[in-house]
C-alpha atoms as a PDB file:
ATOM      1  CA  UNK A   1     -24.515  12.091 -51.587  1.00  0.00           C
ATOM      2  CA  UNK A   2     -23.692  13.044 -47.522  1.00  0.00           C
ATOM      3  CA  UNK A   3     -25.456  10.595 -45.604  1.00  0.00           C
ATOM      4  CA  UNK A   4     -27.328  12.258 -42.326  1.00  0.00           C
ATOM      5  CA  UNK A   5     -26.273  11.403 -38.955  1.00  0.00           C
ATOM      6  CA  UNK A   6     -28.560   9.088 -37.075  1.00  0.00           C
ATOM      7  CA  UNK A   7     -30.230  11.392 -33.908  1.00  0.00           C
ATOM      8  CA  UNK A   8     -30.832   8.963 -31.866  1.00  0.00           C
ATOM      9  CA  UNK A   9     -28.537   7.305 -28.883  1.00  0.00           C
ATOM     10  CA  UNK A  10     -29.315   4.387 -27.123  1.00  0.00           C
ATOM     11  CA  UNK A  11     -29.162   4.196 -24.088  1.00  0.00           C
ATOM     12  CA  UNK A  12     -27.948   1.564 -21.888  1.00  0.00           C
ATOM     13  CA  UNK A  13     -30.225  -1.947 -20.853  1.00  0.00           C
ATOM     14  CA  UNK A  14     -32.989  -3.934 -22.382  1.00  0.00           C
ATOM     15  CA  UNK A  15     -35.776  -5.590 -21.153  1.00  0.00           C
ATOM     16  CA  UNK A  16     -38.213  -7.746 -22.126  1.00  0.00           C
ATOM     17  CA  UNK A  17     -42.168  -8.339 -21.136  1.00  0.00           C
ATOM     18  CA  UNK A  18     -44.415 -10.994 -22.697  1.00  0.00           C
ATOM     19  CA  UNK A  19     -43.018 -12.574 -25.960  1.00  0.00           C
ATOM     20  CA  UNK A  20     -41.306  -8.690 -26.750  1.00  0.00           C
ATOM     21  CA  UNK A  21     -37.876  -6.722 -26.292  1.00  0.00           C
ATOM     22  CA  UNK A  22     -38.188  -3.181 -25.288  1.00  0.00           C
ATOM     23  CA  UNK A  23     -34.966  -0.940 -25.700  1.00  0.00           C
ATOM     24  CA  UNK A  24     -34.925   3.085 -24.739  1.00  0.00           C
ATOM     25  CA  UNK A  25     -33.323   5.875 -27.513  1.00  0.00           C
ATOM     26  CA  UNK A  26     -32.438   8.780 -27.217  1.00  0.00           C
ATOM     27  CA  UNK A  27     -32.993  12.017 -29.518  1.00  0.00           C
ATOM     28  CA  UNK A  28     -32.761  15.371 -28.993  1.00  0.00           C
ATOM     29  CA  UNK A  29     -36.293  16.584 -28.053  1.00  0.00           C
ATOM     30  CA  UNK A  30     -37.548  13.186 -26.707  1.00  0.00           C
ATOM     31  CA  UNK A  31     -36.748   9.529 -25.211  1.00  0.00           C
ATOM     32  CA  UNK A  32     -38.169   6.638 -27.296  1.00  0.00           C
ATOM     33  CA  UNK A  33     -38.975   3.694 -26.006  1.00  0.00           C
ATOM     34  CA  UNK A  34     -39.032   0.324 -29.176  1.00  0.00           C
ATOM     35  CA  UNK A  35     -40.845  -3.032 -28.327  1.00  0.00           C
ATOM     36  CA  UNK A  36     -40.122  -5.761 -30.692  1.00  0.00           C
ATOM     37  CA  UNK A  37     -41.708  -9.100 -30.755  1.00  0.00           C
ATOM     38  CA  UNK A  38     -39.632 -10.206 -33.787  1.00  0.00           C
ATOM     39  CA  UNK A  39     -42.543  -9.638 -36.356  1.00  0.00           C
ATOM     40  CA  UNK A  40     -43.516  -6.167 -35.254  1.00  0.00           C
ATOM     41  CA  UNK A  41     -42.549  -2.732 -34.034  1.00  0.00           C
ATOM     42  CA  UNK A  42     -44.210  -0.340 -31.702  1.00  0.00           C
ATOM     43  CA  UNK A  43     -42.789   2.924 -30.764  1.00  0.00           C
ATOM     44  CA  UNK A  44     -43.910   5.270 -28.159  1.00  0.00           C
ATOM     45  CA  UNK A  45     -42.452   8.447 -27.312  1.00  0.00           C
ATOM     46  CA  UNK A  46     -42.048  10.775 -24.646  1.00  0.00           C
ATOM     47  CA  UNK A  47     -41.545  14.683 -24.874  1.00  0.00           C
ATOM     48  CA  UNK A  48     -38.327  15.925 -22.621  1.00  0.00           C
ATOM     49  CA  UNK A  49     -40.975  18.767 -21.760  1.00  0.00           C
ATOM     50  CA  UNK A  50     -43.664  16.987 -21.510  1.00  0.00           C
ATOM     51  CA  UNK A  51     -42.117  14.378 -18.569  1.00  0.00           C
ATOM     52  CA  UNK A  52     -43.249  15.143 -15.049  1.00  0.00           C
ATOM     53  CA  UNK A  53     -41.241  12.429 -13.568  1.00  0.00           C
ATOM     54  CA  UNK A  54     -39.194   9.243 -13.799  1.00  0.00           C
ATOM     55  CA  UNK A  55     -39.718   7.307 -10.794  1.00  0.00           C
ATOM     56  CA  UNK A  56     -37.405   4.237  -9.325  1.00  0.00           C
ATOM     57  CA  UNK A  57     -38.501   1.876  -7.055  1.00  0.00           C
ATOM     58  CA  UNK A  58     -36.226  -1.535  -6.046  1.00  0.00           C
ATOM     59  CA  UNK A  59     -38.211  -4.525  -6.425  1.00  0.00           C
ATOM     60  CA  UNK A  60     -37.963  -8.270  -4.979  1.00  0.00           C
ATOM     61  CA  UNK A  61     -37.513  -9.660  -8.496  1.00  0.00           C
ATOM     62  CA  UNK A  62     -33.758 -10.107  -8.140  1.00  0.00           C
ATOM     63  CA  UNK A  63     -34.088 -11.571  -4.467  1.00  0.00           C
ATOM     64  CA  UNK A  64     -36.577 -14.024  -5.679  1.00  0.00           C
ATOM     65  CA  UNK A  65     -34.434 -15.498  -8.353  1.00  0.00           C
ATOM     66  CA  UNK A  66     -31.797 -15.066  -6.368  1.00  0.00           C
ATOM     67  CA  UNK A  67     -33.503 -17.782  -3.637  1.00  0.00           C
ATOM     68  CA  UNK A  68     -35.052 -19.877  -6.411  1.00  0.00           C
ATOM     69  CA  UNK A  69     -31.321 -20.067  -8.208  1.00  0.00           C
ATOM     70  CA  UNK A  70     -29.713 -21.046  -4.428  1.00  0.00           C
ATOM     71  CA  UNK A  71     -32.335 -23.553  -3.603  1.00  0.00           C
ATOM     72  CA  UNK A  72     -31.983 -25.322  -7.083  1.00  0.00           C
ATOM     73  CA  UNK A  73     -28.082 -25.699  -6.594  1.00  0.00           C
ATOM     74  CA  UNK A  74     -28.519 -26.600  -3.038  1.00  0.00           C
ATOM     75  CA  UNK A  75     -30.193 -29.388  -4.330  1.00  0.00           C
ATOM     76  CA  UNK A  76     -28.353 -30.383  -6.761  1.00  0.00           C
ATOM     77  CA  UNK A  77     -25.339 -30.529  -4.876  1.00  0.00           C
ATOM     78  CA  UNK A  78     -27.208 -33.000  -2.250  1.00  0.00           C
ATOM     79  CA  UNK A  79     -27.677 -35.547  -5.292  1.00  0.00           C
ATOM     80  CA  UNK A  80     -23.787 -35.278  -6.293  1.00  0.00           C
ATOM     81  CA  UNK A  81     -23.133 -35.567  -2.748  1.00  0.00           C
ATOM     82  CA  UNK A  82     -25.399 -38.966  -3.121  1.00  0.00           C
ATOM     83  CA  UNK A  83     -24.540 -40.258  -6.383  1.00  0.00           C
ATOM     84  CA  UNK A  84     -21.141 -42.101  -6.214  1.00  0.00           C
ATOM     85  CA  UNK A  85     -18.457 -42.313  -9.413  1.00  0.00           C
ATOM     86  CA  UNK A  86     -18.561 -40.722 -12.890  1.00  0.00           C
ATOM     87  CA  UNK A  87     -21.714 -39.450 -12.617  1.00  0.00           C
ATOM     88  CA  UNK A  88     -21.384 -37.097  -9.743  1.00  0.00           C
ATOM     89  CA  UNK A  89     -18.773 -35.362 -12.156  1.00  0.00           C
ATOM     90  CA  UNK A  90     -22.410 -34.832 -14.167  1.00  0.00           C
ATOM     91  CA  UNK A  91     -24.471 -33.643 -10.806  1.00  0.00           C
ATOM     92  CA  UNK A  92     -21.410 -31.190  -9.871  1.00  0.00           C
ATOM     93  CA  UNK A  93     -21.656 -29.848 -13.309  1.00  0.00           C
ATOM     94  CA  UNK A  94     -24.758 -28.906 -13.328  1.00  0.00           C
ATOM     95  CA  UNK A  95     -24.501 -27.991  -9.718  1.00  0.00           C
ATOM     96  CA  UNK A  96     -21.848 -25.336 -10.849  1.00  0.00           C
ATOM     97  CA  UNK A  97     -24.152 -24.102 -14.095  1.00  0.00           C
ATOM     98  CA  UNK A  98     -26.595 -22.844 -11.421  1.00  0.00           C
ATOM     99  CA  UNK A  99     -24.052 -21.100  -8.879  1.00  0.00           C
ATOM    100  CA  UNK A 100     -22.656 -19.631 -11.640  1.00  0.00           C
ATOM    101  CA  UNK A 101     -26.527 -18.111 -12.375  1.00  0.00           C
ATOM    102  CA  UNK A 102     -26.714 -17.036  -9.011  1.00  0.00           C
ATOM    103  CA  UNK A 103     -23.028 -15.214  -8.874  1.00  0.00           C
ATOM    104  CA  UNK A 104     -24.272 -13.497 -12.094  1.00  0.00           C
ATOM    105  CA  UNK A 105     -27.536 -12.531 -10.909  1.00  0.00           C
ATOM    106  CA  UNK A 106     -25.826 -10.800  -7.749  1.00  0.00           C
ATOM    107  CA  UNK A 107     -23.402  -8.999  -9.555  1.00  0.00           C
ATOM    108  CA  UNK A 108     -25.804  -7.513 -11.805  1.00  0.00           C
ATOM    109  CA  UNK A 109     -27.169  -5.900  -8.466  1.00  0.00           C
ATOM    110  CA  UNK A 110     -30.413  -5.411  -7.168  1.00  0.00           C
ATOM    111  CA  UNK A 111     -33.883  -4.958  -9.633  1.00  0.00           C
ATOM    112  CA  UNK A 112     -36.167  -2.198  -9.463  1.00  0.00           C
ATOM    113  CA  UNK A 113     -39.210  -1.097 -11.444  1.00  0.00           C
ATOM    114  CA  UNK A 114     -38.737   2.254 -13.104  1.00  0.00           C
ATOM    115  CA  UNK A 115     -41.862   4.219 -14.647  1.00  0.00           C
ATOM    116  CA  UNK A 116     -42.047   7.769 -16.653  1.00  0.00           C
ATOM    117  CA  UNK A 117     -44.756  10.114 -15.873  1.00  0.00           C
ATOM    118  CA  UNK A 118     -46.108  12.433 -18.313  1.00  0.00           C
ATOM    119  CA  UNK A 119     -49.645  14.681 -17.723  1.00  0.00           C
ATOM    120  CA  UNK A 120     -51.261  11.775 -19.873  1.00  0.00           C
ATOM    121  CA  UNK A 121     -50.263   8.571 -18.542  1.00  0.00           C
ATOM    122  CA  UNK A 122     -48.182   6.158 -16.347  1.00  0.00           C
ATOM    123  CA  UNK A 123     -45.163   4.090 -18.649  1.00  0.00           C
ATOM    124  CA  UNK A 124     -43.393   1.617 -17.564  1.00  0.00           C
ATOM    125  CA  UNK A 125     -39.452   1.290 -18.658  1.00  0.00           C
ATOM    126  CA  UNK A 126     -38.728  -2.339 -18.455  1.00  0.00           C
ATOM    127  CA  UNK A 127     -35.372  -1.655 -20.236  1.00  0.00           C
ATOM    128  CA  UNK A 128     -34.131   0.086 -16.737  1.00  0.00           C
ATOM    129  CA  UNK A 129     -34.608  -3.176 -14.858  1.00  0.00           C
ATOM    130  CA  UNK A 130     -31.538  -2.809 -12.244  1.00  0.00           C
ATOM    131  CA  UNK A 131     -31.021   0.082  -9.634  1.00  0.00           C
ATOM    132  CA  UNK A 132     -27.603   1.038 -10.885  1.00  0.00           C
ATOM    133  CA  UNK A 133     -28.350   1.024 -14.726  1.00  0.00           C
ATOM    134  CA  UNK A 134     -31.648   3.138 -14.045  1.00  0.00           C
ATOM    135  CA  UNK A 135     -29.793   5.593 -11.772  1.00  0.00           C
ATOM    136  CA  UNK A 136     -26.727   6.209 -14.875  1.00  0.00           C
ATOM    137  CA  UNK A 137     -29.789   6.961 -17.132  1.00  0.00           C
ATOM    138  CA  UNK A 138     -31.355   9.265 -15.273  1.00  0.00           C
ATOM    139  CA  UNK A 139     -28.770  10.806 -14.484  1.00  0.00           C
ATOM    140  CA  UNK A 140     -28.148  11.681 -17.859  1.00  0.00           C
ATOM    141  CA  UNK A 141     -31.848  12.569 -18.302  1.00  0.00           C
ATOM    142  CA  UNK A 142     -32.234  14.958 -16.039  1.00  0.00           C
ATOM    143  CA  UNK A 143     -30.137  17.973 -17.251  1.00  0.00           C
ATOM    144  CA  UNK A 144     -31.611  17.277 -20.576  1.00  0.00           C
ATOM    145  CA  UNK A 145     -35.248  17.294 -19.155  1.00  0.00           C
ATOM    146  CA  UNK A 146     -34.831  20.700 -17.142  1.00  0.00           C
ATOM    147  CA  UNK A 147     -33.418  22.361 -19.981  1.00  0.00           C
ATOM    148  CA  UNK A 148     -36.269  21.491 -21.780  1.00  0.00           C
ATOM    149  CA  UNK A 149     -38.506  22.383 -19.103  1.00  0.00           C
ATOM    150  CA  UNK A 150     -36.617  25.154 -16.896  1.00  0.00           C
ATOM    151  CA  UNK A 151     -34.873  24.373 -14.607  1.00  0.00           C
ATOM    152  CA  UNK A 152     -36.367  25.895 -11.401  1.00  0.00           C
ATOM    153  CA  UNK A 153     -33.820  27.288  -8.749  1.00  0.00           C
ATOM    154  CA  UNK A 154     -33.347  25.130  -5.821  1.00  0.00           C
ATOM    155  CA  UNK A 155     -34.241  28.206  -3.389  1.00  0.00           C
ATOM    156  CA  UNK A 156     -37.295  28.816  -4.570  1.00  0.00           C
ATOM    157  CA  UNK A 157     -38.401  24.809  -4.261  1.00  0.00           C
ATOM    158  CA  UNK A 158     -37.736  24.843  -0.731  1.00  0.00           C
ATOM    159  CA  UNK A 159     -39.697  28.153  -0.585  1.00  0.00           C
ATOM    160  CA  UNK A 160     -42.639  26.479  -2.146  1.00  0.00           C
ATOM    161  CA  UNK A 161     -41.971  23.473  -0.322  1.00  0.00           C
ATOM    162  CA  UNK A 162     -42.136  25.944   3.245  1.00  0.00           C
ATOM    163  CA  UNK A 163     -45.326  27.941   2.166  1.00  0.00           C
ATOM    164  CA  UNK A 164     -47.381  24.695   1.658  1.00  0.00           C
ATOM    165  CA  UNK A 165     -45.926  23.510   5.252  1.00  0.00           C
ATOM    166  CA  UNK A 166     -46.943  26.703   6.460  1.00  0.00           C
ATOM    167  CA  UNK A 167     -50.449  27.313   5.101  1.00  0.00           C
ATOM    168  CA  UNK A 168     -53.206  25.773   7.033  1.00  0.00           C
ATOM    169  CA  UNK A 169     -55.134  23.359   5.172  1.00  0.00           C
ATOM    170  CA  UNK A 170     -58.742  24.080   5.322  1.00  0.00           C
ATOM    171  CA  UNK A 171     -62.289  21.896   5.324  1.00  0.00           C
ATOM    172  CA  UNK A 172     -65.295  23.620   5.193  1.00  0.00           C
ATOM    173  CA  UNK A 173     -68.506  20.995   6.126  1.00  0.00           C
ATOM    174  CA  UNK A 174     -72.093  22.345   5.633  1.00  0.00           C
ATOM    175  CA  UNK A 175     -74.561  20.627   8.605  1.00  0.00           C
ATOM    176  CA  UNK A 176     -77.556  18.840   6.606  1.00  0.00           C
ATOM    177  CA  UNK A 177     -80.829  20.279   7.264  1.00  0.00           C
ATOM    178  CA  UNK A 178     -83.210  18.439   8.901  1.00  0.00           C
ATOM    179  CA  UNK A 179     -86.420  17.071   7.109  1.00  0.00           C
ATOM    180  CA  UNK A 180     -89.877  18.391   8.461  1.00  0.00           C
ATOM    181  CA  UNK A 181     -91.295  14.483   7.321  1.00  0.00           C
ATOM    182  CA  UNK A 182     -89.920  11.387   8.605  1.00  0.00           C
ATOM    183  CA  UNK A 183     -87.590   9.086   6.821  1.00  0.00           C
ATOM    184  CA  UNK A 184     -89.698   6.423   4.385  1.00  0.00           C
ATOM    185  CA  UNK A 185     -90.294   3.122   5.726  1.00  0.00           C
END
């Protein structure tokens, strides 16, 4: 008995939000997203066609831990600095445990939120948690999503783009009539 091929790819990164791991698959017609919290499995999915846009902002999350991680070592080096004999040997470990966080933490590069729009709602992809990771993925998205969609021809979006430049944008306001009676007291 042939065995069928597994559809689904992952795709690069994980994440993880409140007491669950979130990983992002995918198949042919669609990207699905799989949160575990080690008991349970929830799936959502969304369409190729049916995805307006994926959206990528950088966030301060990285530069945060990054100043947290620095201050922490900074002070840990001050108390080997302090502490005299074998146990400064202790201090300096530790010391280097939390540089070593830090060098990581740069490396890795800077964080960013990244969200997926479809004409129903507003995801979040926690799994594409660092600029450079997000940028690979959708990168690989996007040919998939315009042939599933159409691609549109880059002349005619700057057309578009022109004729709503163009065309003046119009308010109509109707004057309020004036009571006969006064205003109530």
């Amino acid at each position: 008995m042939a065995s069928t091929p597994n559809p689904f790819r992952r795709l690069p990164g994980s994440g993880s939000g409140v007491f669950e791991h979130m990983r992002l698959y995918l198949a042919p017609d669609h990207l699905l997203q799989v949160s575990s919290s080690g008991f349970t499995e929830s799936y959502r999915r969304f369409y190729l066609q049916d995805i307006q846009a994926i959206s990528l902002r950088e966030s301060m999350h990285g530069k945060v831990w990054n100043g947290i991680l620095g201050f922490v070592a900074f002070l840990f080096a001050i108390i080997a600095l302090q502490v005299a004999g074998p146990a400064s040997f202790v201090w300096w470990g530790v010391t280097g445990i939390f540089v070593f966080l830090l060098a990581f933490n740069i490396v890795r590069g800077p964080t960013c939120v990244c969200q997926v729009r479809t004409a129903v709602q507003i995801r979040p992809l926690p799994s594409l948690n660092r600029v450079r990771r997000a940028g690979k993925v959708i990168a690989q998205l996007k040919p998939l999503i315009e042939a599933a969609q159409g691609a549109m021809p880059s002349d005619e979006i700057a057309r578009r783009v022109d004729e709503a430049r163009r065309s003046p944008v119009v308010v109509s306001v109707t004057p309020v009539e004036a009571s006969a009676s006064p205003p109530p007291a």
